[in-house]
C-alpha atoms as a PDB file:
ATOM      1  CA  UNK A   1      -4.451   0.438 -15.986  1.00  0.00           C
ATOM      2  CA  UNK A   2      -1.445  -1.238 -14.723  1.00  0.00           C
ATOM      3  CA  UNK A   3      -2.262  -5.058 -12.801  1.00  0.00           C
ATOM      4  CA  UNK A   4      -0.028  -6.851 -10.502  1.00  0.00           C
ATOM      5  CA  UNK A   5      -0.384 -10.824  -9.961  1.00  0.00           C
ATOM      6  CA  UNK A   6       0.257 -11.993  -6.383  1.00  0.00           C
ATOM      7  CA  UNK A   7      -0.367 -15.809  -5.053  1.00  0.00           C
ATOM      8  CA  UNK A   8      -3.133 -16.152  -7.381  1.00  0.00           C
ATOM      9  CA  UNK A   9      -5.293 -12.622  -7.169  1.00  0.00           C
ATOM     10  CA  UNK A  10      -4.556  -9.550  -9.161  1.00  0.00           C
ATOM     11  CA  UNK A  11      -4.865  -5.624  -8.350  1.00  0.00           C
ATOM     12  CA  UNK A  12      -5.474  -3.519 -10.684  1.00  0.00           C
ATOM     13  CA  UNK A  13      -4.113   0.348  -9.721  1.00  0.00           C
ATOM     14  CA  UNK A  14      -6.272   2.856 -11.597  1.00  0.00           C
ATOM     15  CA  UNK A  15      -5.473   6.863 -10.831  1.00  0.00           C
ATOM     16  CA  UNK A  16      -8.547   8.763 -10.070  1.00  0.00           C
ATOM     17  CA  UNK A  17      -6.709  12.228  -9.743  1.00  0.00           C
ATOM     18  CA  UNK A  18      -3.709  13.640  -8.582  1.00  0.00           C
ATOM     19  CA  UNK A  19      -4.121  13.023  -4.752  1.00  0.00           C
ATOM     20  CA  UNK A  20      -6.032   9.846  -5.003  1.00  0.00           C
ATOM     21  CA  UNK A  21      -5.797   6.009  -6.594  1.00  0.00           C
ATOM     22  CA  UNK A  22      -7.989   3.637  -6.667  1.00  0.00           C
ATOM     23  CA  UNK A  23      -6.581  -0.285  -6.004  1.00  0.00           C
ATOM     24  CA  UNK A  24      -8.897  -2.732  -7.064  1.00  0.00           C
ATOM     25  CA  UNK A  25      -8.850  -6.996  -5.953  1.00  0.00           C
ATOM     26  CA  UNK A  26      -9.643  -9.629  -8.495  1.00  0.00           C
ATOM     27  CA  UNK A  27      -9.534 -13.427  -7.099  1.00  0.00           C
ATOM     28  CA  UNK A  28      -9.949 -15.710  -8.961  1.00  0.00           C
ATOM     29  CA  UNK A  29     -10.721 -13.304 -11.921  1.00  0.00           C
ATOM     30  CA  UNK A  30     -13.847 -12.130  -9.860  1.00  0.00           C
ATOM     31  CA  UNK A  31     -14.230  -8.566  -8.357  1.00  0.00           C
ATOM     32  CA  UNK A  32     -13.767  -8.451  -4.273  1.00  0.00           C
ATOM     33  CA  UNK A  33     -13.448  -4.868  -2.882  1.00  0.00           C
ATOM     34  CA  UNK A  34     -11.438  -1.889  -4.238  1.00  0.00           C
ATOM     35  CA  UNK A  35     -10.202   1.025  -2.069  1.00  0.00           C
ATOM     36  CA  UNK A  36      -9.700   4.373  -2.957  1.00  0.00           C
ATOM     37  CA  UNK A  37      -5.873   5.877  -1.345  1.00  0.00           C
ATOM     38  CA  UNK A  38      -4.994   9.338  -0.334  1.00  0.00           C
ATOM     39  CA  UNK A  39      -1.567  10.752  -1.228  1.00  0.00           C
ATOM     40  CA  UNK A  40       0.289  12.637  -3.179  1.00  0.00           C
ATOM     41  CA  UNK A  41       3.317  12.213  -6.084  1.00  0.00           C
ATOM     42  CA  UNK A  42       6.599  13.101  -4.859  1.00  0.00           C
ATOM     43  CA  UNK A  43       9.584  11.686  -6.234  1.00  0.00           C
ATOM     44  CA  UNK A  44       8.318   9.549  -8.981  1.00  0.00           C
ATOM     45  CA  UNK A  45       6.443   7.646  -5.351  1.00  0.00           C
ATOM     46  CA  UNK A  46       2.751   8.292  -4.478  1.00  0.00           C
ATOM     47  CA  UNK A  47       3.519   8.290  -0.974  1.00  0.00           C
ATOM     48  CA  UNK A  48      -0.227   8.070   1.037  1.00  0.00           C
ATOM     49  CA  UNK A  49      -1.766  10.199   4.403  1.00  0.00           C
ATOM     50  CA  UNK A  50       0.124   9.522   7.291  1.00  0.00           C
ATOM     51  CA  UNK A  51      -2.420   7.835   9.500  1.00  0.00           C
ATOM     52  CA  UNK A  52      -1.509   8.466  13.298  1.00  0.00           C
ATOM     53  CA  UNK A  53      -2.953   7.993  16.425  1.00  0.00           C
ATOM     54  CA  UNK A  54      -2.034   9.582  19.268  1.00  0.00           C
ATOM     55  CA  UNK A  55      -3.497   9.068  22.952  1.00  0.00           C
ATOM     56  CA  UNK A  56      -2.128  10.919  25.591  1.00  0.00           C
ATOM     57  CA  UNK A  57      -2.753  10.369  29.092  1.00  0.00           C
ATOM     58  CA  UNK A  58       0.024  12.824  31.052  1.00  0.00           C
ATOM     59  CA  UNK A  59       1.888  10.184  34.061  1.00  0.00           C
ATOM     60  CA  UNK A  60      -0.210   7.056  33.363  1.00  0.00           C
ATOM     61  CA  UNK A  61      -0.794   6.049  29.646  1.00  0.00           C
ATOM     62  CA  UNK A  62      -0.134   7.402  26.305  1.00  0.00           C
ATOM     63  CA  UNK A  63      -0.179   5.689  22.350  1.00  0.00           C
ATOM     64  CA  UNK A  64       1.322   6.745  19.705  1.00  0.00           C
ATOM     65  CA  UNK A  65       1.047   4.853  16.340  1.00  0.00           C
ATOM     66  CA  UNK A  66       1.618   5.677  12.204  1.00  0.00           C
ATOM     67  CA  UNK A  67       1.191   4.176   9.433  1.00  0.00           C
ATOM     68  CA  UNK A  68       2.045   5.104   5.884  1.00  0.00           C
ATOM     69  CA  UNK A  69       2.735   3.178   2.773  1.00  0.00           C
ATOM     70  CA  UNK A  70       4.450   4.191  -0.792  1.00  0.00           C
ATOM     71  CA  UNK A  71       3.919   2.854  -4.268  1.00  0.00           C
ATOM     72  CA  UNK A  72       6.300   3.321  -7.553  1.00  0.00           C
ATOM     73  CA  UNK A  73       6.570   1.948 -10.696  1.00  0.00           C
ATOM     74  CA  UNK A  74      10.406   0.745 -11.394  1.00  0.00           C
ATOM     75  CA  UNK A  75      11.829   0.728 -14.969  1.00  0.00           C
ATOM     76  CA  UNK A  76      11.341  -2.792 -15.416  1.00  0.00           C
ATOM     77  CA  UNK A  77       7.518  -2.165 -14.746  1.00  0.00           C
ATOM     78  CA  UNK A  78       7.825  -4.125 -10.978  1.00  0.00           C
ATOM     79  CA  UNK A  79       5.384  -2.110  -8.691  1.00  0.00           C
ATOM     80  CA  UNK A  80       7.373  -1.614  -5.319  1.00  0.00           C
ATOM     81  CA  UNK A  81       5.300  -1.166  -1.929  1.00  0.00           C
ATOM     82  CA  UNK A  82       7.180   0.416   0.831  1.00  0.00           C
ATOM     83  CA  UNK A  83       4.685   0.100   4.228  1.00  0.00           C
ATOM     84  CA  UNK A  84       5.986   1.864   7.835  1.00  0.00           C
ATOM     85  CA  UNK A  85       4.336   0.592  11.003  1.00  0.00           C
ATOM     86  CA  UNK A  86       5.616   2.145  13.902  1.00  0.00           C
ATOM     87  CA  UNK A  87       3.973   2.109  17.390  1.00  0.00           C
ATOM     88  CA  UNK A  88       4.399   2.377  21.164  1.00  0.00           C
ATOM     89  CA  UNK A  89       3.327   3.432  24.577  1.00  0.00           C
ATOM     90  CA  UNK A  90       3.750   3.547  27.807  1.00  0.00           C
ATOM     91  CA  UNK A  91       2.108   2.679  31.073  1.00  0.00           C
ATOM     92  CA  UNK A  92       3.063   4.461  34.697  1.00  0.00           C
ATOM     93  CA  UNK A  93       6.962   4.165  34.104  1.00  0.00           C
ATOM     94  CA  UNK A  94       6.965   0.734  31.221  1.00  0.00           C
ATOM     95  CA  UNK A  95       7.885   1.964  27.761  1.00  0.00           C
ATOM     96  CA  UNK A  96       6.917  -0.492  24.926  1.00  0.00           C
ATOM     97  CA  UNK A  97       7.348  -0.102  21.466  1.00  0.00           C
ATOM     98  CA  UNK A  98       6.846  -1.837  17.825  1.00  0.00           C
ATOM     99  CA  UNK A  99       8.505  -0.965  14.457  1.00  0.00           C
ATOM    100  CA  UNK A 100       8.042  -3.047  11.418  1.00  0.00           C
ATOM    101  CA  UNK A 101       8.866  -1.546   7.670  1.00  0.00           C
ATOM    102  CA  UNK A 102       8.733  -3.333   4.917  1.00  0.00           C
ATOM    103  CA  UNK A 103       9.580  -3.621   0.657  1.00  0.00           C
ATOM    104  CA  UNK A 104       7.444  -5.807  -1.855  1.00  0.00           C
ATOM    105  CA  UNK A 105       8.188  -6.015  -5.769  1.00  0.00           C
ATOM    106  CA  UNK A 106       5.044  -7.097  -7.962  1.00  0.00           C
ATOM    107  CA  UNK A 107       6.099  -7.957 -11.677  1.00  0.00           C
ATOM    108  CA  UNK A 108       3.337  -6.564 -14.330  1.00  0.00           C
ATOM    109  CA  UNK A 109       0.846  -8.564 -15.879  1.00  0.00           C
ATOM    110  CA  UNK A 110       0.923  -7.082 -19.445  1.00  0.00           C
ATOM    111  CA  UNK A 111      -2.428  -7.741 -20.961  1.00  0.00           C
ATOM    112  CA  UNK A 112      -3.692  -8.437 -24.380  1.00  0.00           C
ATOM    113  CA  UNK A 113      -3.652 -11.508 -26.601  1.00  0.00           C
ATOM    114  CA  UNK A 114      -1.364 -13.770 -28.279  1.00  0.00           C
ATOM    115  CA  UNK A 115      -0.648 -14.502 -31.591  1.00  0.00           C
ATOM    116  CA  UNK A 116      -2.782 -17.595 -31.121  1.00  0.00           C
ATOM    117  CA  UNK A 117      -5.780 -15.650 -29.706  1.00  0.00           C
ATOM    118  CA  UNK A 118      -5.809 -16.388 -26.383  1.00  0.00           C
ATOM    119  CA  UNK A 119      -5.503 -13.720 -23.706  1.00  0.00           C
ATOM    120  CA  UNK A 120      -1.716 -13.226 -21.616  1.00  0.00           C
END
């Protein structure tokens, strides 16, 4: 059960089967919420659902939006988070639009004691 320390809270990544993991939040070394993701392994990434939304209204308004968000495990044991966040729409003849992707690296929190006894 690989964990991940970020500003002070930790997230534990635990896979429940092949299509499905299960990210659990520790602050302050208490339990807050967990949440179980859909995907699937493809390249060495478990790349999750695309979420989409799509709204069409033909000549006056339409939506689109999509999310989706991949997870790996590097060599050096840094857990990399690739998230996609594209949207837009358009009203009468206006076109608006908003695309944001972005890359985190997580170092591993190896856990288990030290020679003195006390935990990593």
């Amino acid at each position: 059960m690989p964990a991940f320390n970020a500003k002070g809270g930790r997230i534990e990544l635990q896979a429940i089967d092949k299509n499905k993991i299960k990210a659990i939040l520790f602050l302050d070394g208490e339990r807050k919420s967990e949440l179980a993701l859909k995907g699937k392994m493809k390249n060495n990434y478990f790349v999750s659902v695309h979420k989409r939304t799509i709204i069409p209204i033909p000549f006056i308004f339409g939506k689109f939006k999509n999310n989706q968000f991949q997870l790996a495990l590097s060599e050096d044991n840094t857990l990399q988070i690739d998230c996609l966040n594209n949207q837009w729409g358009w009203v009468f003849i206006f076109l608006a639009s908003h695309d944001q992707t972005r890359h985190y690296e997580y170092k591993y929190l190896k856990q288990g004691l030290e020679a003195n006894g006390d935990l990593k």
